[in-house]
PDB file of N, CA and C in Angstrom:
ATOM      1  N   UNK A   1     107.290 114.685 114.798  1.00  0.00           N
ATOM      2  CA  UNK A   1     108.021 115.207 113.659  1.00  0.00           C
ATOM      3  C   UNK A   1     108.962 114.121 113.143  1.00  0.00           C
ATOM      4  N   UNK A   2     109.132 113.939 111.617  1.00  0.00           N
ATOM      5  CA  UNK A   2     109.702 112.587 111.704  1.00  0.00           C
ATOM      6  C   UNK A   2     111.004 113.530 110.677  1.00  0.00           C
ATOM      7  N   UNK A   3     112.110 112.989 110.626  1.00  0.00           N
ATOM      8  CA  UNK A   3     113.214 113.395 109.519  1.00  0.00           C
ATOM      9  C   UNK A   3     113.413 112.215 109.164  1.00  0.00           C
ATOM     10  N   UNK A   4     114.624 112.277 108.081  1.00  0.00           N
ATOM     11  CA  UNK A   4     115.491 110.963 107.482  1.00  0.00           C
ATOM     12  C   UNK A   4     115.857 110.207 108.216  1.00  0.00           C
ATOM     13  N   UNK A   5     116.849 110.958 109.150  1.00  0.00           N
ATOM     14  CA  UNK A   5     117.732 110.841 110.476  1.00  0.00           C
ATOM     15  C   UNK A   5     117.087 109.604 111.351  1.00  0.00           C
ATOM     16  N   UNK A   6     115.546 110.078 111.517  1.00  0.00           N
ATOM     17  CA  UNK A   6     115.173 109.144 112.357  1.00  0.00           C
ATOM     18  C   UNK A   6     114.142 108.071 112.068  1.00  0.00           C
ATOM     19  N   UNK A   7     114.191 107.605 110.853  1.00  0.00           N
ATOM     20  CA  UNK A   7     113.791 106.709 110.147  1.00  0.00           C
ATOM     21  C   UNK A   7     115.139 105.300 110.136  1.00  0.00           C
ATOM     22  N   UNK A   8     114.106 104.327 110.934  1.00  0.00           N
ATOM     23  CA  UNK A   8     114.767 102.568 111.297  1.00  0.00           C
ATOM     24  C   UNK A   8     115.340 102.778 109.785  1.00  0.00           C
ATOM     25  N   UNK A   9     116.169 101.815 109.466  1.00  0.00           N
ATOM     26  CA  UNK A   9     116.322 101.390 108.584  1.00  0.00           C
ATOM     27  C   UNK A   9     117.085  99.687 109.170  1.00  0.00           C
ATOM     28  N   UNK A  10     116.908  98.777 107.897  1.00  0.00           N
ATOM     29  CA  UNK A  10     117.461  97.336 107.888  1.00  0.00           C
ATOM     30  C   UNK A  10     118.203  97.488 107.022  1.00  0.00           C
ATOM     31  N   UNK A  11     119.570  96.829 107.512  1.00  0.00           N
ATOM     32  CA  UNK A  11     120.567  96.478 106.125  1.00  0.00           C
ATOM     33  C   UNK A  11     121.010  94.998 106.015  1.00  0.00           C
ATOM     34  N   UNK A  12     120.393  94.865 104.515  1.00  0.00           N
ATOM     35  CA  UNK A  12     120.677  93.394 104.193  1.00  0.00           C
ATOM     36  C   UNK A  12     121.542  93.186 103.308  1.00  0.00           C
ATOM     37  N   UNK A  13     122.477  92.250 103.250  1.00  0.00           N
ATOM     38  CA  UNK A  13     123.272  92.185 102.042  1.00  0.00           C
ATOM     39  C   UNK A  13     122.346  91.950 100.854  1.00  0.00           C
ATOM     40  N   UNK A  14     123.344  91.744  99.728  1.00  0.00           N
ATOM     41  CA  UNK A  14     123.412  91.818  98.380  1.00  0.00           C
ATOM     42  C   UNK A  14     122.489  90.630  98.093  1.00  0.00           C
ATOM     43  N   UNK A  15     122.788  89.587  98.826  1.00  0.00           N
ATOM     44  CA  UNK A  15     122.098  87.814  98.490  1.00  0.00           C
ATOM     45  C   UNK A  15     120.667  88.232  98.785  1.00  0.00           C
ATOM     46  N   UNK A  16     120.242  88.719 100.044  1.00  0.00           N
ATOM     47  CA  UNK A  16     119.376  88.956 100.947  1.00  0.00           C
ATOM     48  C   UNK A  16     118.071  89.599  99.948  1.00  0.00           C
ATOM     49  N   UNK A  17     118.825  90.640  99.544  1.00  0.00           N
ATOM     50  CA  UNK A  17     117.905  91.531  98.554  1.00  0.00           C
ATOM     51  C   UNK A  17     117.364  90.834  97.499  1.00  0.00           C
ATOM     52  N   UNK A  18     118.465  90.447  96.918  1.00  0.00           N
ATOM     53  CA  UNK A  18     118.043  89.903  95.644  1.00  0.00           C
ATOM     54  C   UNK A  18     117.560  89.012  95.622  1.00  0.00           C
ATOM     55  N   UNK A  19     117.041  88.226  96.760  1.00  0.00           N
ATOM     56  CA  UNK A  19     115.948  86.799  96.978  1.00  0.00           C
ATOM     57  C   UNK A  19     114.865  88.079  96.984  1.00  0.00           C
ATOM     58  N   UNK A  20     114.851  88.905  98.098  1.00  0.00           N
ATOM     59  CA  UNK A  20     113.306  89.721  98.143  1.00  0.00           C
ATOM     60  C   UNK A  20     113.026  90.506  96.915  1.00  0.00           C
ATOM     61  N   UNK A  21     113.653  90.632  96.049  1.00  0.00           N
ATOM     62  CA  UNK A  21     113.626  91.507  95.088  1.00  0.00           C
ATOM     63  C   UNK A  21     112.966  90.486  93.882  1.00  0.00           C
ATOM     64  N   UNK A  22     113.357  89.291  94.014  1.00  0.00           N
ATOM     65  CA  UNK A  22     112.931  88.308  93.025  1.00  0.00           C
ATOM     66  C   UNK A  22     111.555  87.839  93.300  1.00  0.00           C
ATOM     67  N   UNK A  23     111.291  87.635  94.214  1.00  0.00           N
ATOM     68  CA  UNK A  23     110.067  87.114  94.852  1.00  0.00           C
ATOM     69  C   UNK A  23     109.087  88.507  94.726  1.00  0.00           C
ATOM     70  N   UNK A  24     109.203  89.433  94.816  1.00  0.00           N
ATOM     71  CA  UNK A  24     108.403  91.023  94.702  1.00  0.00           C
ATOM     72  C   UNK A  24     108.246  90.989  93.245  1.00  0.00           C
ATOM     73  N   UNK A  25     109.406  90.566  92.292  1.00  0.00           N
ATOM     74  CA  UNK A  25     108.797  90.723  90.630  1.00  0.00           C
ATOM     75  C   UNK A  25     108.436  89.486  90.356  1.00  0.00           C
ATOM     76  N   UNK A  26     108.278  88.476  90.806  1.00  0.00           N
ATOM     77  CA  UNK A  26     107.340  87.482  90.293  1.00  0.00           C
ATOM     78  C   UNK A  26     105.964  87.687  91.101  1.00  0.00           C
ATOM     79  N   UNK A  27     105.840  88.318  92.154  1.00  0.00           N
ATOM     80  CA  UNK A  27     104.090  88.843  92.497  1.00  0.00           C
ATOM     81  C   UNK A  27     104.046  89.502  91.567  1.00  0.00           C
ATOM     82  N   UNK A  28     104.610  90.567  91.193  1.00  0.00           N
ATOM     83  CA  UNK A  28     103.883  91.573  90.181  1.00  0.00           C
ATOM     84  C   UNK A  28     103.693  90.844  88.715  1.00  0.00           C
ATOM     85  N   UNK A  29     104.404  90.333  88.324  1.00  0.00           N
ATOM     86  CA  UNK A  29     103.975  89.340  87.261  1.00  0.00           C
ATOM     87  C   UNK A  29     103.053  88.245  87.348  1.00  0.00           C
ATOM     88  N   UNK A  30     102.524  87.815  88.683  1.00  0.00           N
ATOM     89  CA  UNK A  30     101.331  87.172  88.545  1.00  0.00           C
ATOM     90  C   UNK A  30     100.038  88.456  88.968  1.00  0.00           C
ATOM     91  N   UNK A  31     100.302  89.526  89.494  1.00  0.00           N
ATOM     92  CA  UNK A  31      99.342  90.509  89.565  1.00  0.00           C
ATOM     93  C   UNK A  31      98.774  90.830  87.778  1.00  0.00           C
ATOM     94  N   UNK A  32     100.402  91.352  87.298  1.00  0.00           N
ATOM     95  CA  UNK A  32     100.145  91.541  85.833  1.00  0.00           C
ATOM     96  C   UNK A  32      99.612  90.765  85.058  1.00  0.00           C
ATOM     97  N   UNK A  33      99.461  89.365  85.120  1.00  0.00           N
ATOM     98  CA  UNK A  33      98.644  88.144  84.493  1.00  0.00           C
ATOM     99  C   UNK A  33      97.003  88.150  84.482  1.00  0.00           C
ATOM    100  N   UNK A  34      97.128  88.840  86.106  1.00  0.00           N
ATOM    101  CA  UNK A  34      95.752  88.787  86.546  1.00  0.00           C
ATOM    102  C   UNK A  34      94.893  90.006  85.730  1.00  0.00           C
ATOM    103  N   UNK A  35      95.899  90.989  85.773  1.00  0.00           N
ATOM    104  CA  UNK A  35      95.399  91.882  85.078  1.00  0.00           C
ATOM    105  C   UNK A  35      94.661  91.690  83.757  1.00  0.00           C
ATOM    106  N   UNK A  36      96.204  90.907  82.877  1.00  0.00           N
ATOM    107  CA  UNK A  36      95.845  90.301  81.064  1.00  0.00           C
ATOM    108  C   UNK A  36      94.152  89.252  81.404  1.00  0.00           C
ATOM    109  N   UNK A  37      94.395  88.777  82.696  1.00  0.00           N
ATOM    110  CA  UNK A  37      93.023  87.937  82.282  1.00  0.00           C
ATOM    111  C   UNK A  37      91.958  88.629  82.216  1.00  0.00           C
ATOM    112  N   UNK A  38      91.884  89.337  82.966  1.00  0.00           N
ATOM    113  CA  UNK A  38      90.678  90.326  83.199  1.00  0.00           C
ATOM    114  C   UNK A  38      90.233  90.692  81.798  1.00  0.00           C
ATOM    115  N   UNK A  39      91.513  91.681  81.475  1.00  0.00           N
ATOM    116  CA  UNK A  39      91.103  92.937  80.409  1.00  0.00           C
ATOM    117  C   UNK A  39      90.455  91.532  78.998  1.00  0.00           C
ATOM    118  N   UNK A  40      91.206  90.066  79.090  1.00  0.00           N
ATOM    119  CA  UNK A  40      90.717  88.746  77.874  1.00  0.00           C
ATOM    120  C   UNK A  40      89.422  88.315  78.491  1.00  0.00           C
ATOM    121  N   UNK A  41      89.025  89.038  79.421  1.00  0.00           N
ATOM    122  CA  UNK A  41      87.648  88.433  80.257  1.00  0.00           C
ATOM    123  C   UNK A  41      87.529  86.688  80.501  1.00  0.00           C
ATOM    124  N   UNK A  42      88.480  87.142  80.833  1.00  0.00           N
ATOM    125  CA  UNK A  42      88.974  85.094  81.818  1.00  0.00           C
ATOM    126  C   UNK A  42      87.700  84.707  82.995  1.00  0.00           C
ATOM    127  N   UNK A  43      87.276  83.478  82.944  1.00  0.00           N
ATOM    128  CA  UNK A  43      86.550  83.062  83.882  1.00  0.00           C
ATOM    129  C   UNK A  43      86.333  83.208  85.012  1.00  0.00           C
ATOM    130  N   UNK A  44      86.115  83.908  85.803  1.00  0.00           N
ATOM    131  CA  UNK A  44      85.777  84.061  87.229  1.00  0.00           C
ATOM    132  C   UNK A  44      87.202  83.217  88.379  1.00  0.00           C
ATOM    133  N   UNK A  45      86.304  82.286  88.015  1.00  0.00           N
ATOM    134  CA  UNK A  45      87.252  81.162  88.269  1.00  0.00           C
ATOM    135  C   UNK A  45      88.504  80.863  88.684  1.00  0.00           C
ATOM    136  N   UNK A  46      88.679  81.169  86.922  1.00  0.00           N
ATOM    137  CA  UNK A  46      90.564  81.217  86.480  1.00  0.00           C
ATOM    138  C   UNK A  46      90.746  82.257  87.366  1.00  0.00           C
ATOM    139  N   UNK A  47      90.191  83.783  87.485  1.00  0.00           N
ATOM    140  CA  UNK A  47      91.299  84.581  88.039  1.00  0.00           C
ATOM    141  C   UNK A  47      90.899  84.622  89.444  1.00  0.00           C
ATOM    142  N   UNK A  48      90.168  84.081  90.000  1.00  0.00           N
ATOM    143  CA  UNK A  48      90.194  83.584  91.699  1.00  0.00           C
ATOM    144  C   UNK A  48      91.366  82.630  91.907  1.00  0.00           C
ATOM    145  N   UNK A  49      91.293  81.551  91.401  1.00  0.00           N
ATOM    146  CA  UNK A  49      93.308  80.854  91.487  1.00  0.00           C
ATOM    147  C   UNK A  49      93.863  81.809  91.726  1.00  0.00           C
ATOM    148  N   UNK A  50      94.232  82.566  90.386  1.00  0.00           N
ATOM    149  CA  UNK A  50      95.392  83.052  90.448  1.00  0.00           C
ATOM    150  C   UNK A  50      95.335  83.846  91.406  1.00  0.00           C
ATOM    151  N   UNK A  51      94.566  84.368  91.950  1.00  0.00           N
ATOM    152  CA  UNK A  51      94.659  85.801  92.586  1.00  0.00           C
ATOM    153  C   UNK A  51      94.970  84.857  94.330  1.00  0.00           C
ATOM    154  N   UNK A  52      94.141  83.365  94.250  1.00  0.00           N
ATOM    155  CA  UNK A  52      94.717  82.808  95.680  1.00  0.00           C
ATOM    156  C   UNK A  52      96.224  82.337  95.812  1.00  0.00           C
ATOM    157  N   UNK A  53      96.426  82.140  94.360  1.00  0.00           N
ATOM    158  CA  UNK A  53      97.906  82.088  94.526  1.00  0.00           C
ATOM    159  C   UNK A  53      98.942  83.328  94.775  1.00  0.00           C
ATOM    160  N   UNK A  54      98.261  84.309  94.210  1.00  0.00           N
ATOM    161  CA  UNK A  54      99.259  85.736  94.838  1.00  0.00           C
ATOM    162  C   UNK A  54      99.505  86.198  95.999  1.00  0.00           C
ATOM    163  N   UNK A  55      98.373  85.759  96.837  1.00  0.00           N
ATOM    164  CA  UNK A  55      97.685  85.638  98.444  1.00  0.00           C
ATOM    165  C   UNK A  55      98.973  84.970  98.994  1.00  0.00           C
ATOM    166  N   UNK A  56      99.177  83.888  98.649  1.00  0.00           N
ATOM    167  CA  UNK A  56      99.824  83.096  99.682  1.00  0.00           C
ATOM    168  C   UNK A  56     101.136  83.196  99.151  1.00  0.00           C
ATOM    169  N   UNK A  57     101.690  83.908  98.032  1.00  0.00           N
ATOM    170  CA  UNK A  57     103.044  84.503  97.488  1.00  0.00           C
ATOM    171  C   UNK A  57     102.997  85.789  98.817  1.00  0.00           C
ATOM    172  N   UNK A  58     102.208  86.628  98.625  1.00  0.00           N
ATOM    173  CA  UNK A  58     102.125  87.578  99.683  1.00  0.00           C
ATOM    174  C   UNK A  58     102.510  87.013 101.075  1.00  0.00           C
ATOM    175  N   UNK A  59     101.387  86.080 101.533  1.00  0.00           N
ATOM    176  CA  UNK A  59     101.900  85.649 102.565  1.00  0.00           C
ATOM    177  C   UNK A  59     103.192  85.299 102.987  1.00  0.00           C
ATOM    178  N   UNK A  60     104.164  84.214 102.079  1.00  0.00           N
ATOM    179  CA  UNK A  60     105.198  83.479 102.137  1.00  0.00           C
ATOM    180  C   UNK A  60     106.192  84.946 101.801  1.00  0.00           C
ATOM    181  N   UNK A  61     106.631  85.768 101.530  1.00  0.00           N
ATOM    182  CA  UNK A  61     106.968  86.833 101.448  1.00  0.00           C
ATOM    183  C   UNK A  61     107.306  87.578 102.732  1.00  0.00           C
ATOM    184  N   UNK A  62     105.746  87.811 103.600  1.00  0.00           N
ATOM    185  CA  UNK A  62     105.884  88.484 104.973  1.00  0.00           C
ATOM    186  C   UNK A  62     106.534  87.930 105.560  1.00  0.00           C
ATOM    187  N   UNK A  63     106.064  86.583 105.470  1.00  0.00           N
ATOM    188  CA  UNK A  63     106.703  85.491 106.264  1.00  0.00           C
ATOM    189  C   UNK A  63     108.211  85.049 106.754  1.00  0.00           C
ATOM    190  N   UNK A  64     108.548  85.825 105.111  1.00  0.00           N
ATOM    191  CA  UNK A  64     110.181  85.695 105.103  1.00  0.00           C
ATOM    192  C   UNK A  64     110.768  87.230 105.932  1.00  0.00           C
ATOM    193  N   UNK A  65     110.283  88.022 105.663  1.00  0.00           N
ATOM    194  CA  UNK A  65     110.748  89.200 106.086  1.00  0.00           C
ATOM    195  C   UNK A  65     110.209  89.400 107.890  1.00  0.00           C
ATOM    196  N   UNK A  66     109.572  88.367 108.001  1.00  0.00           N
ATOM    197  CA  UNK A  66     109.065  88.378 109.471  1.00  0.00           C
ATOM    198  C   UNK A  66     110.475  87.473 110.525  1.00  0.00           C
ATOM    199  N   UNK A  67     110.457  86.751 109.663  1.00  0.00           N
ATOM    200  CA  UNK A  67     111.507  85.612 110.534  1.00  0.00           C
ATOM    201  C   UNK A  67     113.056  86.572 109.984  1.00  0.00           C
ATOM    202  N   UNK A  68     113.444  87.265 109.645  1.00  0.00           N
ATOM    203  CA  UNK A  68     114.357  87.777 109.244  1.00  0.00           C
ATOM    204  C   UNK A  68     114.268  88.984 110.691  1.00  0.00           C
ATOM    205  N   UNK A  69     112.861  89.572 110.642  1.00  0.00           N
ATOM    206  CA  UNK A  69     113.373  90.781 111.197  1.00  0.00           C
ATOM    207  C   UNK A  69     113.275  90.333 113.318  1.00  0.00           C
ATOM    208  N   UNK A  70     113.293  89.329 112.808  1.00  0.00           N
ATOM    209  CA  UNK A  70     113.017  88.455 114.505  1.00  0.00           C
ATOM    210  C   UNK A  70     114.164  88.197 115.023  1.00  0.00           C
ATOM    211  N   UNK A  71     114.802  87.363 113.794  1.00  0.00           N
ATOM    212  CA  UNK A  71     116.174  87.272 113.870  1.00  0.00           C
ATOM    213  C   UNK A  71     117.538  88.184 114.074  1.00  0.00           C
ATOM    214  N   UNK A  72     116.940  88.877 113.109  1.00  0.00           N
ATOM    215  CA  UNK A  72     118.488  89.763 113.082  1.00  0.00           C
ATOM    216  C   UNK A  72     117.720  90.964 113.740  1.00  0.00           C
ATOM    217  N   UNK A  73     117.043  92.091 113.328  1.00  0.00           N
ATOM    218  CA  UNK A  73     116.355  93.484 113.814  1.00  0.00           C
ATOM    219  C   UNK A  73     116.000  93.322 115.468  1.00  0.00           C
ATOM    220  N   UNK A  74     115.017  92.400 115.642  1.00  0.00           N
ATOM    221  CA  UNK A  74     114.763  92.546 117.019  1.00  0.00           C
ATOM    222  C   UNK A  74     115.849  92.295 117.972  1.00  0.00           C
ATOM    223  N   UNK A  75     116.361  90.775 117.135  1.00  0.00           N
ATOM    224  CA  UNK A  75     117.882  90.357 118.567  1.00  0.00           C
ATOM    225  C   UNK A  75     118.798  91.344 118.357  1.00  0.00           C
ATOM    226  N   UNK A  76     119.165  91.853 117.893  1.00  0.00           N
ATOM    227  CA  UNK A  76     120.418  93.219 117.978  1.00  0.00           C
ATOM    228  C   UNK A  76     119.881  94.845 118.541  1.00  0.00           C
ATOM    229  N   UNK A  77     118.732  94.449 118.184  1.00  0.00           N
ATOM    230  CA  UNK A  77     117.969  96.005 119.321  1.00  0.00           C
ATOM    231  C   UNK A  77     117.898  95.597 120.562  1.00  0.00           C
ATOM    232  N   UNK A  78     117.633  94.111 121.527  1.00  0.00           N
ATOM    233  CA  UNK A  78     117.569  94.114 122.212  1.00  0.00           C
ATOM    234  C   UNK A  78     119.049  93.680 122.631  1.00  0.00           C
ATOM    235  N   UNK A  79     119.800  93.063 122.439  1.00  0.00           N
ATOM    236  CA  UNK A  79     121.269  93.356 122.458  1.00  0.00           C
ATOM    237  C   UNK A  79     121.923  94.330 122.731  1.00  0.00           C
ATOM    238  N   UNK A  80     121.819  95.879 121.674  1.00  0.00           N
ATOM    239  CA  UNK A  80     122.019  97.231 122.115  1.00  0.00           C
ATOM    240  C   UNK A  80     121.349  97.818 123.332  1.00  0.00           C
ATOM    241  N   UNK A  81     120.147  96.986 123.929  1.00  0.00           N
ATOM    242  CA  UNK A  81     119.189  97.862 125.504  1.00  0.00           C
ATOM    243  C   UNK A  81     118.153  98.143 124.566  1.00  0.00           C
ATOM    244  N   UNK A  82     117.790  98.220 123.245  1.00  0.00           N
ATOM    245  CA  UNK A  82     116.904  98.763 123.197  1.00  0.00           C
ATOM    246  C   UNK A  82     115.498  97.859 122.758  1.00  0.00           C
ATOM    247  N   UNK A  83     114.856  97.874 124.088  1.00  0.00           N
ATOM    248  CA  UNK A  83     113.645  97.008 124.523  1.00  0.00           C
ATOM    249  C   UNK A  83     112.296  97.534 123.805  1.00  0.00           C
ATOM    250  N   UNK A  84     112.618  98.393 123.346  1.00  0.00           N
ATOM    251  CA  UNK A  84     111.307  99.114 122.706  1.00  0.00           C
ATOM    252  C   UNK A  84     110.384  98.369 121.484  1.00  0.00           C
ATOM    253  N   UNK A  85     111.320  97.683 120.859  1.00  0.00           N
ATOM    254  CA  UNK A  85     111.238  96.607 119.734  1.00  0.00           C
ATOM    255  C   UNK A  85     110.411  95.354 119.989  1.00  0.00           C
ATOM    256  N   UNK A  86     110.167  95.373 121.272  1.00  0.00           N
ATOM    257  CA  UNK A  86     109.141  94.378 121.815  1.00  0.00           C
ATOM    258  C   UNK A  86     107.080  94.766 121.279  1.00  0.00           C
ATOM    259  N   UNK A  87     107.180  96.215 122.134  1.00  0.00           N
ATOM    260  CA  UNK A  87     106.225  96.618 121.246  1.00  0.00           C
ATOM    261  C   UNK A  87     105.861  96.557 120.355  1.00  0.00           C
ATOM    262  N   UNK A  88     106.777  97.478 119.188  1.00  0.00           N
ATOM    263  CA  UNK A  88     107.085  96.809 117.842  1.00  0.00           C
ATOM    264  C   UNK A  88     106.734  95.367 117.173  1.00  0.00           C
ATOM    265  N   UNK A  89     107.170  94.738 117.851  1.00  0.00           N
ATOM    266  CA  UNK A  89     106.657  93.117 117.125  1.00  0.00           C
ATOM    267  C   UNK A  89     105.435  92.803 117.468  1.00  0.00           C
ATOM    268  N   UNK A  90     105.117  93.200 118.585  1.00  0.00           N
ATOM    269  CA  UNK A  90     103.738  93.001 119.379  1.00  0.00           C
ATOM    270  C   UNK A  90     102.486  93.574 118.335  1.00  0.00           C
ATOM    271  N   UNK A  91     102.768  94.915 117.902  1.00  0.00           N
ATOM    272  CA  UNK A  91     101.991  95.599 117.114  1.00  0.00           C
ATOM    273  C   UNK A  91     101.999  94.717 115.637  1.00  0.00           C
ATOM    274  N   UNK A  92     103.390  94.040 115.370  1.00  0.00           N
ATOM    275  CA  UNK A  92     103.359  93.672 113.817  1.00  0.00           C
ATOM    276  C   UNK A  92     102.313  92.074 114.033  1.00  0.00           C
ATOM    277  N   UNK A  93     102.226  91.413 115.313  1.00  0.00           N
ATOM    278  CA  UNK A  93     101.668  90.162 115.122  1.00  0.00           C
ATOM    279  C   UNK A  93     100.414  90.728 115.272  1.00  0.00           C
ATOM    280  N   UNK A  94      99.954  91.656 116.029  1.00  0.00           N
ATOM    281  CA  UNK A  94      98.160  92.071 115.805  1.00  0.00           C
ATOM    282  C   UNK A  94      98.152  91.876 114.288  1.00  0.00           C
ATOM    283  N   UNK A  95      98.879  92.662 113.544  1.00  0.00           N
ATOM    284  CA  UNK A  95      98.169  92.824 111.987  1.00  0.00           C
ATOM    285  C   UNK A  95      98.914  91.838 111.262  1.00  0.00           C
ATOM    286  N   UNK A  96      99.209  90.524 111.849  1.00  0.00           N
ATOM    287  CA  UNK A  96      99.539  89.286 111.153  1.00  0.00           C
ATOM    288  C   UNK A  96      98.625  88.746 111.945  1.00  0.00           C
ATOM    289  N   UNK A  97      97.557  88.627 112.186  1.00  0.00           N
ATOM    290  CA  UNK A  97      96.853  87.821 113.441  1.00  0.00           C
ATOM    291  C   UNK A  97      95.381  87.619 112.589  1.00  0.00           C
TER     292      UNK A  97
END
Protein backbone atom coordinates (compact mmCIF):
# COMPACT_ATOMS: atom_id res chain seq x y z
CA UNK A 1 0.00 0.00 0.00
CA UNK A 2 1.82 3.08 -0.86
CA UNK A 3 0.58 6.83 0.59
CA UNK A 4 2.25 10.34 0.18
CA UNK A 5 3.73 9.84 3.58
CA UNK A 6 5.76 7.14 2.33
CA UNK A 7 7.01 8.24 -0.82
CA UNK A 8 11.35 9.02 -0.79
CA UNK A 9 11.54 12.22 -1.72
CA UNK A 10 15.11 14.36 -2.68
CA UNK A 11 15.52 17.91 -1.81
CA UNK A 12 17.62 19.99 -3.93
CA UNK A 13 18.16 23.53 -3.79
CA UNK A 14 17.10 26.23 -6.05
CA UNK A 15 20.69 26.12 -8.26
CA UNK A 16 20.33 22.30 -8.33
CA UNK A 17 16.90 22.38 -9.99
CA UNK A 18 17.29 24.84 -12.22
CA UNK A 19 20.45 23.14 -13.93
CA UNK A 20 17.96 19.88 -14.15
CA UNK A 21 15.18 21.83 -15.20
CA UNK A 22 17.26 23.47 -18.02
CA UNK A 23 18.78 20.49 -19.35
CA UNK A 24 14.97 18.60 -19.34
CA UNK A 25 13.72 21.75 -21.65
CA UNK A 26 16.43 21.68 -23.98
CA UNK A 27 15.71 17.63 -24.51
CA UNK A 28 12.30 18.49 -25.17
CA UNK A 29 13.24 21.06 -27.64
CA UNK A 30 15.46 18.82 -29.47
CA UNK A 31 12.60 16.02 -29.16
CA UNK A 32 10.30 18.93 -30.53
CA UNK A 33 12.76 19.55 -33.55
CA UNK A 34 12.67 16.00 -34.16
CA UNK A 35 9.24 16.10 -34.29
CA UNK A 36 9.19 19.53 -36.95
CA UNK A 37 11.56 17.25 -39.01
CA UNK A 38 9.49 14.49 -39.34
CA UNK A 39 6.06 16.14 -39.88
CA UNK A 40 8.90 18.54 -43.10
CA UNK A 41 9.80 14.84 -43.95
CA UNK A 42 13.60 15.40 -43.14
CA UNK A 43 16.02 12.74 -44.29
CA UNK A 44 16.31 9.68 -42.47
CA UNK A 45 19.52 10.60 -41.73
CA UNK A 46 19.10 14.11 -40.43
CA UNK A 47 16.68 12.81 -37.84
CA UNK A 48 18.89 9.73 -36.72
CA UNK A 49 21.62 12.62 -35.52
CA UNK A 50 19.40 14.30 -33.93
CA UNK A 51 17.63 11.72 -32.24
CA UNK A 52 21.57 10.27 -31.29
CA UNK A 53 22.10 13.42 -29.95
CA UNK A 54 19.00 13.35 -27.58
CA UNK A 55 20.32 9.79 -26.53
CA UNK A 56 23.34 10.96 -25.08
CA UNK A 57 21.51 14.39 -23.64
CA UNK A 58 19.44 11.58 -21.94
CA UNK A 59 22.30 9.85 -20.98
CA UNK A 60 24.44 12.89 -19.59
CA UNK A 61 21.27 13.86 -17.63
CA UNK A 62 21.00 10.31 -15.70
CA UNK A 63 24.33 10.63 -15.32
CA UNK A 64 24.03 13.79 -13.46
CA UNK A 65 21.24 12.74 -11.29
CA UNK A 66 23.13 9.42 -10.70
CA UNK A 67 26.32 10.97 -9.21
CA UNK A 68 24.11 13.36 -7.24
CA UNK A 69 22.00 10.68 -5.76
CA UNK A 70 25.38 8.65 -4.76
CA UNK A 71 26.52 11.52 -3.27
CA UNK A 72 24.16 13.12 -1.27
CA UNK A 73 20.81 10.34 -1.12
CA UNK A 74 22.75 7.23 -0.61
CA UNK A 75 25.66 8.78 1.85
CA UNK A 76 23.05 10.32 4.26
CA UNK A 77 20.77 7.10 4.25
CA UNK A 78 23.58 5.23 5.10
CA UNK A 79 24.72 7.78 7.66
CA UNK A 80 21.10 7.69 9.27
CA UNK A 81 21.55 3.26 9.52
CA UNK A 82 19.62 3.09 6.77
CA UNK A 83 21.43 0.30 4.66
CA UNK A 84 18.57 -0.51 2.57
CA UNK A 85 19.72 2.04 -0.13
CA UNK A 86 22.37 -0.36 -1.10
CA UNK A 87 19.81 -2.46 -2.80
CA UNK A 88 18.41 0.44 -4.21
CA UNK A 89 21.48 1.44 -6.18
CA UNK A 90 22.17 -2.10 -6.93
CA UNK A 91 18.75 -2.30 -8.71
CA UNK A 92 19.39 1.34 -10.38
CA UNK A 93 22.95 0.03 -11.96
CA UNK A 94 21.12 -3.27 -13.43
CA UNK A 95 18.96 -0.79 -15.51
CA UNK A 96 22.02 1.49 -16.21
CA UNK A 97 23.99 -1.62 -17.22
Amino acid sequence: MECSKCQKETHRDEKSKKELTTRINRIIGQMNGVKKMIDENRYCDDVLIQLSAIDKSIKSLATQMLDYHLHNCLVNSIKSGDESVVNEITDLFKRFG
